[in-house]
Protein backbone atom coordinates (compact mmCIF):
# COMPACT_ATOMS: atom_id res chain seq x y z
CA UNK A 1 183.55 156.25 259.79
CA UNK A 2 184.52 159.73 258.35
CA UNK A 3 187.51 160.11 256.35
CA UNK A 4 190.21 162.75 256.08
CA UNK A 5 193.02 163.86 254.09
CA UNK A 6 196.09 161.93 254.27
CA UNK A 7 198.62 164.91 255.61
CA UNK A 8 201.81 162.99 256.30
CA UNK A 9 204.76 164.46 254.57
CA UNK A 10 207.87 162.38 253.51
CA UNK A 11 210.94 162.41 256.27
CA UNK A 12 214.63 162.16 256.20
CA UNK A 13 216.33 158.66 256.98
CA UNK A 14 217.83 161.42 260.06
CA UNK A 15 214.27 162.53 260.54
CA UNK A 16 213.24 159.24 260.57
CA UNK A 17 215.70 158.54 263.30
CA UNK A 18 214.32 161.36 264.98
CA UNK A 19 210.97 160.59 265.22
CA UNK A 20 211.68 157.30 266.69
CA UNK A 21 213.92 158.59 269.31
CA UNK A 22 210.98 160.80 270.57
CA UNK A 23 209.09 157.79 270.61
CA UNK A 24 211.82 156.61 273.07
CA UNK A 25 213.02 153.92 270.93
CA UNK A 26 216.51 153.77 272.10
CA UNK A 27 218.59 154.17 269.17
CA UNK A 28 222.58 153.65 270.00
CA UNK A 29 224.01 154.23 266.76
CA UNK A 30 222.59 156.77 264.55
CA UNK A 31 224.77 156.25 261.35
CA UNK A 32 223.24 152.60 261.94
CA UNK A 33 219.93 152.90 262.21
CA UNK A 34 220.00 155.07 259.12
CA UNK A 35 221.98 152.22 257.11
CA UNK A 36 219.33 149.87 258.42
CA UNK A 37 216.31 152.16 257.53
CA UNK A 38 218.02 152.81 253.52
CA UNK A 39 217.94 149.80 253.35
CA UNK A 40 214.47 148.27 254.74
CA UNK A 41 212.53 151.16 255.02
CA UNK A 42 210.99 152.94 258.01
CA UNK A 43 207.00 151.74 256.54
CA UNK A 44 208.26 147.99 256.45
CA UNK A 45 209.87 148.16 260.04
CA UNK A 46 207.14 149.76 260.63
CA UNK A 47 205.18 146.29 260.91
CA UNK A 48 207.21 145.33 264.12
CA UNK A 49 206.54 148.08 265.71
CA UNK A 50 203.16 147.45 267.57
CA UNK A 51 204.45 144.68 269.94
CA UNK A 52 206.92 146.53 271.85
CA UNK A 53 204.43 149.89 272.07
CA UNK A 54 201.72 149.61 274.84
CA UNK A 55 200.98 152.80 273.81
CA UNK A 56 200.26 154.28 270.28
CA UNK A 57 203.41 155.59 268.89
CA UNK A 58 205.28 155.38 272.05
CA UNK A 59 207.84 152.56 272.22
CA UNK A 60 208.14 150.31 275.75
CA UNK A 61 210.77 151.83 278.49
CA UNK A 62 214.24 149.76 277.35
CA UNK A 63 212.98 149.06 273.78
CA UNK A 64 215.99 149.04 271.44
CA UNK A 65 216.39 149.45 267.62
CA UNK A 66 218.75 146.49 267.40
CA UNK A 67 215.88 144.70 268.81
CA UNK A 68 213.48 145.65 266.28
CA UNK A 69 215.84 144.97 263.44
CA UNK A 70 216.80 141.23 265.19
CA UNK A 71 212.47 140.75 264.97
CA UNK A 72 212.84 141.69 261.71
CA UNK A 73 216.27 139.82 260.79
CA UNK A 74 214.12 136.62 262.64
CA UNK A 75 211.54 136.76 260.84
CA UNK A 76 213.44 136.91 257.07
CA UNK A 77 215.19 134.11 258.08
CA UNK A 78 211.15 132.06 259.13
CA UNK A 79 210.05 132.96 255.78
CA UNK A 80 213.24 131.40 254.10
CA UNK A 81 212.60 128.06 256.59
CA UNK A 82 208.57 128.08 255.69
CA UNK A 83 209.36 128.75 251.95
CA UNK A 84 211.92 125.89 251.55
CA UNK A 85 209.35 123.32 253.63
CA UNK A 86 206.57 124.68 251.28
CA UNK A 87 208.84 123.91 248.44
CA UNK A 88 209.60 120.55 249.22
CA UNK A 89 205.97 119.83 250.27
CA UNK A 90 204.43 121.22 246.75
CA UNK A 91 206.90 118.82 244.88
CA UNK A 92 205.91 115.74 247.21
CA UNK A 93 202.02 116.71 246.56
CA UNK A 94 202.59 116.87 242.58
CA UNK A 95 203.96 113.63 242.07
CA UNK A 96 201.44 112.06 244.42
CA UNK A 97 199.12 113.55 242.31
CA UNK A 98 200.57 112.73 238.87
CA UNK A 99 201.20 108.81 240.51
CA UNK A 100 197.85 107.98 242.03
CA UNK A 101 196.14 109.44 238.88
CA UNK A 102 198.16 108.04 236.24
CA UNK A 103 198.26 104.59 238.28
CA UNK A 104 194.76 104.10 239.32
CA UNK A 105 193.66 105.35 235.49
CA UNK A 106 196.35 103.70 233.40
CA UNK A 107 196.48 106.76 231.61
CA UNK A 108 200.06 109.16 231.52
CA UNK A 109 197.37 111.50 230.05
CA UNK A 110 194.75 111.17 232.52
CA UNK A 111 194.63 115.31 232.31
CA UNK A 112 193.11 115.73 229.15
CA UNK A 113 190.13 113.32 230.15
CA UNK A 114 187.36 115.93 230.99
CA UNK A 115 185.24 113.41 233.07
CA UNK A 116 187.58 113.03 235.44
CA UNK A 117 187.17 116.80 236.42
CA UNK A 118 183.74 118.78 237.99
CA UNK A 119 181.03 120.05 235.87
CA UNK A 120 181.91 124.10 235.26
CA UNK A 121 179.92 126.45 237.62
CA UNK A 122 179.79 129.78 238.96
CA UNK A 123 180.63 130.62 241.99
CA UNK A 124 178.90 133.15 244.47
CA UNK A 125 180.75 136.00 243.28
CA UNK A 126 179.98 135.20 239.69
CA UNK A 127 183.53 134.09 238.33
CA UNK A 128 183.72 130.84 236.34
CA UNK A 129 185.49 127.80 237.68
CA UNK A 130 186.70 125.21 235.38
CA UNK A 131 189.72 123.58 236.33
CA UNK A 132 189.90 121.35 233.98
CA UNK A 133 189.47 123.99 230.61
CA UNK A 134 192.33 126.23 233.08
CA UNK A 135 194.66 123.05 232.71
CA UNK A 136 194.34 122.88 229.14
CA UNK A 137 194.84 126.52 228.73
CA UNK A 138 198.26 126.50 230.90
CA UNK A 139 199.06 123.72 228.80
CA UNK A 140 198.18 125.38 225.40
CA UNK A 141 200.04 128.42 226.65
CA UNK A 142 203.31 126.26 227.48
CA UNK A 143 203.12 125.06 223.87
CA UNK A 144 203.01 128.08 222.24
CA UNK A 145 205.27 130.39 224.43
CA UNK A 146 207.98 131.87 222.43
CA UNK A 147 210.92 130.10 224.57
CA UNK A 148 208.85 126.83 226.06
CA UNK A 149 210.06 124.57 229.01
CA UNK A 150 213.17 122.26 227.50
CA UNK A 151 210.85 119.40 228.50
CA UNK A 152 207.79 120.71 226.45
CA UNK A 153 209.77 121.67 223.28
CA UNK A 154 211.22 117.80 223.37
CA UNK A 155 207.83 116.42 223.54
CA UNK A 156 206.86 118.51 220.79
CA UNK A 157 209.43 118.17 218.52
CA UNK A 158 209.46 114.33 219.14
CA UNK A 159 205.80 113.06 219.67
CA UNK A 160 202.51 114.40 217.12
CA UNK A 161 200.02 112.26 219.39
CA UNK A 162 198.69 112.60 222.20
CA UNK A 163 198.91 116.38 221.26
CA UNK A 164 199.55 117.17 224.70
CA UNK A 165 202.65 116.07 227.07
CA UNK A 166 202.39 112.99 229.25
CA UNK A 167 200.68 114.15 233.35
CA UNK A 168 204.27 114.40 235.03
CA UNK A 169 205.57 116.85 232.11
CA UNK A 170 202.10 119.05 232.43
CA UNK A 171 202.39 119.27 236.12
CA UNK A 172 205.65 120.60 236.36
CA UNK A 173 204.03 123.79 234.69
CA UNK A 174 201.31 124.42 237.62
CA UNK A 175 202.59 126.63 240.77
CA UNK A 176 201.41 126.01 244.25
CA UNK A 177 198.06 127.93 243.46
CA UNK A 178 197.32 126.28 240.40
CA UNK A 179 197.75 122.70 241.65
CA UNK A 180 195.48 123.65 244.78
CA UNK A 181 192.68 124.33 242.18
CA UNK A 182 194.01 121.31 240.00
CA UNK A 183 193.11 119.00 243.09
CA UNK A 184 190.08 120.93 243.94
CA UNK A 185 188.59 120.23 240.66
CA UNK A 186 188.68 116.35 240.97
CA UNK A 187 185.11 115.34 240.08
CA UNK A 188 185.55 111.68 242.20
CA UNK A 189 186.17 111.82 245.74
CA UNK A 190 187.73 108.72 245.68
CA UNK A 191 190.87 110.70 243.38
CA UNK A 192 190.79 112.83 246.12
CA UNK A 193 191.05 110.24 248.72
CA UNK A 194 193.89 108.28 247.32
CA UNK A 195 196.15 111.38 246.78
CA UNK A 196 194.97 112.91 250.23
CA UNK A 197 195.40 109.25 252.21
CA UNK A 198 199.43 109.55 251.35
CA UNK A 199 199.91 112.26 253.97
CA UNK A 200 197.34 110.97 256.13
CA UNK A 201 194.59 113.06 255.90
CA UNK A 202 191.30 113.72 254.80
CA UNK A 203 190.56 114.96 251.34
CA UNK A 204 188.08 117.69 252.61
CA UNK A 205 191.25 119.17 255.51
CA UNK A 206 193.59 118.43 252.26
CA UNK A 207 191.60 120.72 250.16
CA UNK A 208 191.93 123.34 253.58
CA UNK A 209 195.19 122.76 254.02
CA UNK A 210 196.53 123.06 250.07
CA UNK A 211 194.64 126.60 250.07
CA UNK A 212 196.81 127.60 252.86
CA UNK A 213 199.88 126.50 251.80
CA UNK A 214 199.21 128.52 248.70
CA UNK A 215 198.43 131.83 251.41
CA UNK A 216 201.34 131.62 252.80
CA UNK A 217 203.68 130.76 250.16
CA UNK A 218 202.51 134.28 248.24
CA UNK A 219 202.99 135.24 251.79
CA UNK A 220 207.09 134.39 251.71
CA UNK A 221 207.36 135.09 247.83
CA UNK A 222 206.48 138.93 248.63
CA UNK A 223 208.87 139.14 251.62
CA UNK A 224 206.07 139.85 253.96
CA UNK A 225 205.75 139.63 257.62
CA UNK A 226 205.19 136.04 258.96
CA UNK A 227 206.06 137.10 262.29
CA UNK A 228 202.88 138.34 264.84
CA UNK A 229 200.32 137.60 261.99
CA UNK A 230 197.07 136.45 261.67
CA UNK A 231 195.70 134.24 258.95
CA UNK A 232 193.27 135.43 256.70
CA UNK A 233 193.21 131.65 255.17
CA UNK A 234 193.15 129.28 258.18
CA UNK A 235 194.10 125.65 257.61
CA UNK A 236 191.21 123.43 258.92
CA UNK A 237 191.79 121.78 262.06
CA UNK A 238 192.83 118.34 262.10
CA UNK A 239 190.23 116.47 264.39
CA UNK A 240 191.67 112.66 263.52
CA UNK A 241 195.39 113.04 262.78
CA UNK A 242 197.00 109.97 262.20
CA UNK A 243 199.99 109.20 264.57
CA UNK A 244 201.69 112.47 266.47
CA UNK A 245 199.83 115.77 266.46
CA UNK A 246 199.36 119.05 268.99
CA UNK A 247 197.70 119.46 272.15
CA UNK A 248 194.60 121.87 272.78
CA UNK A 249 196.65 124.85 273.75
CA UNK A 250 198.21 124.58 270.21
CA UNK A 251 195.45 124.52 268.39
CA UNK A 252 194.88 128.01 267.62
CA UNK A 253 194.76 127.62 263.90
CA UNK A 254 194.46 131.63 263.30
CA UNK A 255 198.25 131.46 264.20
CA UNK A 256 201.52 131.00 262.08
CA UNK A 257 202.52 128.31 264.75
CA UNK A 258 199.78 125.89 263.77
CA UNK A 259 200.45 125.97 259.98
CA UNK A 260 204.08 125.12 261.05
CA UNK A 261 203.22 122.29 262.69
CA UNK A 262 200.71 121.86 259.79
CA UNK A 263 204.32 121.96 257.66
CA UNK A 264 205.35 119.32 259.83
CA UNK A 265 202.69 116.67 259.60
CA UNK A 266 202.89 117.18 255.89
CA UNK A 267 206.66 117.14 255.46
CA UNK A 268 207.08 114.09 257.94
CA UNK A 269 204.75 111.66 255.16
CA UNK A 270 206.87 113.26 252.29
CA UNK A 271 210.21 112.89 254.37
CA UNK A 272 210.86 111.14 257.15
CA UNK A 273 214.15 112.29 257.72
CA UNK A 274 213.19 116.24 257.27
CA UNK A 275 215.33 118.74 259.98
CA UNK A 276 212.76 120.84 260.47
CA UNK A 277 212.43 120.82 263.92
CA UNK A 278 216.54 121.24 264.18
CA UNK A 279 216.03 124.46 261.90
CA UNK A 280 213.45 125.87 264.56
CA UNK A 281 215.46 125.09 267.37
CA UNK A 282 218.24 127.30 266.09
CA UNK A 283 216.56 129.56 265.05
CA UNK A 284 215.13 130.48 268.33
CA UNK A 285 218.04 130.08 269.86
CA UNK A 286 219.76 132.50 267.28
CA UNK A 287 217.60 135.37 268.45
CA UNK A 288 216.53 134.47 272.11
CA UNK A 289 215.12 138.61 272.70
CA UNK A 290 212.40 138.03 269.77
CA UNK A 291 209.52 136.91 272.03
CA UNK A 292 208.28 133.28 269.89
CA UNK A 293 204.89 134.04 271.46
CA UNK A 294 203.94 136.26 268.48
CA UNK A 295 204.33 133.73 265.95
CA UNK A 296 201.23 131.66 267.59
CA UNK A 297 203.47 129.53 270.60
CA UNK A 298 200.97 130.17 273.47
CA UNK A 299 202.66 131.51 276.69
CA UNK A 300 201.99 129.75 280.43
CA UNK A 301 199.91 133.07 281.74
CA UNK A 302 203.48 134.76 283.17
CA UNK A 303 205.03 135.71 280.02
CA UNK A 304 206.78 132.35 278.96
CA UNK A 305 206.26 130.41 276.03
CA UNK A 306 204.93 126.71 276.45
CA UNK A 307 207.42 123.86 275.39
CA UNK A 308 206.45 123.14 271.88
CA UNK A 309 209.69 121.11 271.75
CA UNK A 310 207.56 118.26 273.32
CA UNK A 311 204.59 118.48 271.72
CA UNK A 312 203.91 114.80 270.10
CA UNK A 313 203.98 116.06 266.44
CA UNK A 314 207.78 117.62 267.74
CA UNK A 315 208.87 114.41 269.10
């Protein structure tokens, strides 16, 4: 494909307005729109755009700013629901981790044992992956940083041996991405197993699925669009769920849909008693003109979304 020259000059907020009205976006308060676009931007509204234009740059007959911005307001408020599940999942899968290691191993410092982690390799793009020697360098870096974690300066001012904190101190330094790779790097399957059997799955979906959660919680962390996305990371399917899950028509694992229901089947192991469901519920109900279908709920063939309410993982 032949390039060109990028030739767009910078607009106005009132050009701005502009262009959109002769795009027929109807706009019915100027002074709005233009507090609306200082404030979000015209490139990151920009993103909603495409499902209410049939045609390139020209908006649907009826289409209305305020609808745009109430996609837009919708879809802040999914990323703050996704990002608060993802949160409370992470902290259930860390001290499953720390637990079945440190139980099965008798060992509170079961992460400084290097057998209990793969053999170092290259992978197919010719990076290094070690898990175990990146570990021990987040953990060396926590010890020396100039203002460490209250909970590593205690162990160091208190204990000379081990010379590294206890499991359950060192995994509180990992983020979502890190423990992924952490869990990844488990030379016996059978670790793998017994951390992966706690939320009912199998270790090789559980490696899938951690990935994932790791996509799309740099996904909400950099306020970006959750809303009528693809995944470039999908989350395996889950072929033998254990208890509730989704039908076939929900299974389309490309979608943000399925990694909420993915959210679900997690959170439901770690707690019982999660709202989750009651937080989608209002939410939709909330903004009723944002059309759900984008976010991966398939529709019945005449424009209406199927009841996900009473799908069994929902029930």
């Amino acid at each position: 494909m032949s390039k060109k020259n990028y030739d767009k000059t910078p607009l106005s907020f009132q050009d701005q307005v502009s262009l959109l009205k002769q795009r027929d976006l109807v706009v019915d308060s100027e002074p709005k729109a233009i507090d609306y676009l200082q404030e979000i931007s015209y490139y990151r509204l920009s993103a909603y755009f495409l499902p209410y234009q049939k045609t390139k740059d020209k908006f649907n007959p009826n289409t209305n700013f305020k609808q745009i911005i109430e996609t837009y307001s919708f879809d802040r408020e999914l990323r703050l629901l996704v990002f608060d599940c993802i949160e409370r999942i992470e902290v259930a899968i860390r001290t499953q981790m720390v637990y079945g290691m440190a139980m099965h191993y008798n060992d509170s410092h079961w992460q400084d044992n290097q057998n209990l982690f793969i053999t170092p390799y290259y992978n197919k793009i010719g990076n290094l992956v070690d898990p175990y020697s990146d570990f021990q360098s987040i953990i060396s870096k926590a010890k020396t940083a100039r203002t460490p974690e209250v909970f590593i300066k205690h162990y160091m001012d208190h204990y000379n041996k081990p010379s590294n904190p206890p499991s359950w101190m060192c995994l509180e330094l990992l983020t979502m991405g890190e423990l992924s790779h952490l869990y990844r790097g488990l030379k016996n399957n059978s670790d793998k197993k017994r951390i992966a059997n706690f939320f009912d799955v199998h270790p090789t979906v559980f490696v899938s699925w951690l990935h994932t959660l790791t996509y799309v919680r740099n996904i909400c962390a950099h306020h970006s669009r959750l809303w009528n996305r693809d995944l470039a990371i999908e989350p395996e399917k889950l072929l033998k769920p254990v208890g509730n899950w989704v039908s076939k028509p929900f299974e389309n694992n490309k979608r943000m849909f399925y990694f909420i229901c993915v959210l679900k089947y997690l959170i439901t192991r770690a707690n019982p008693g999660n709202s989750l469901k009651d937080k989608l519920q209002n939410l939709f109900k909330k903004y009723p003109t944002v059309p759900i279908q984008y976010i991966g709920i398939p529709s019945d063939g005449k424009g209406s979304a199927l009841d996900w309410e009473n799908e069994p993982i929902w029930k």
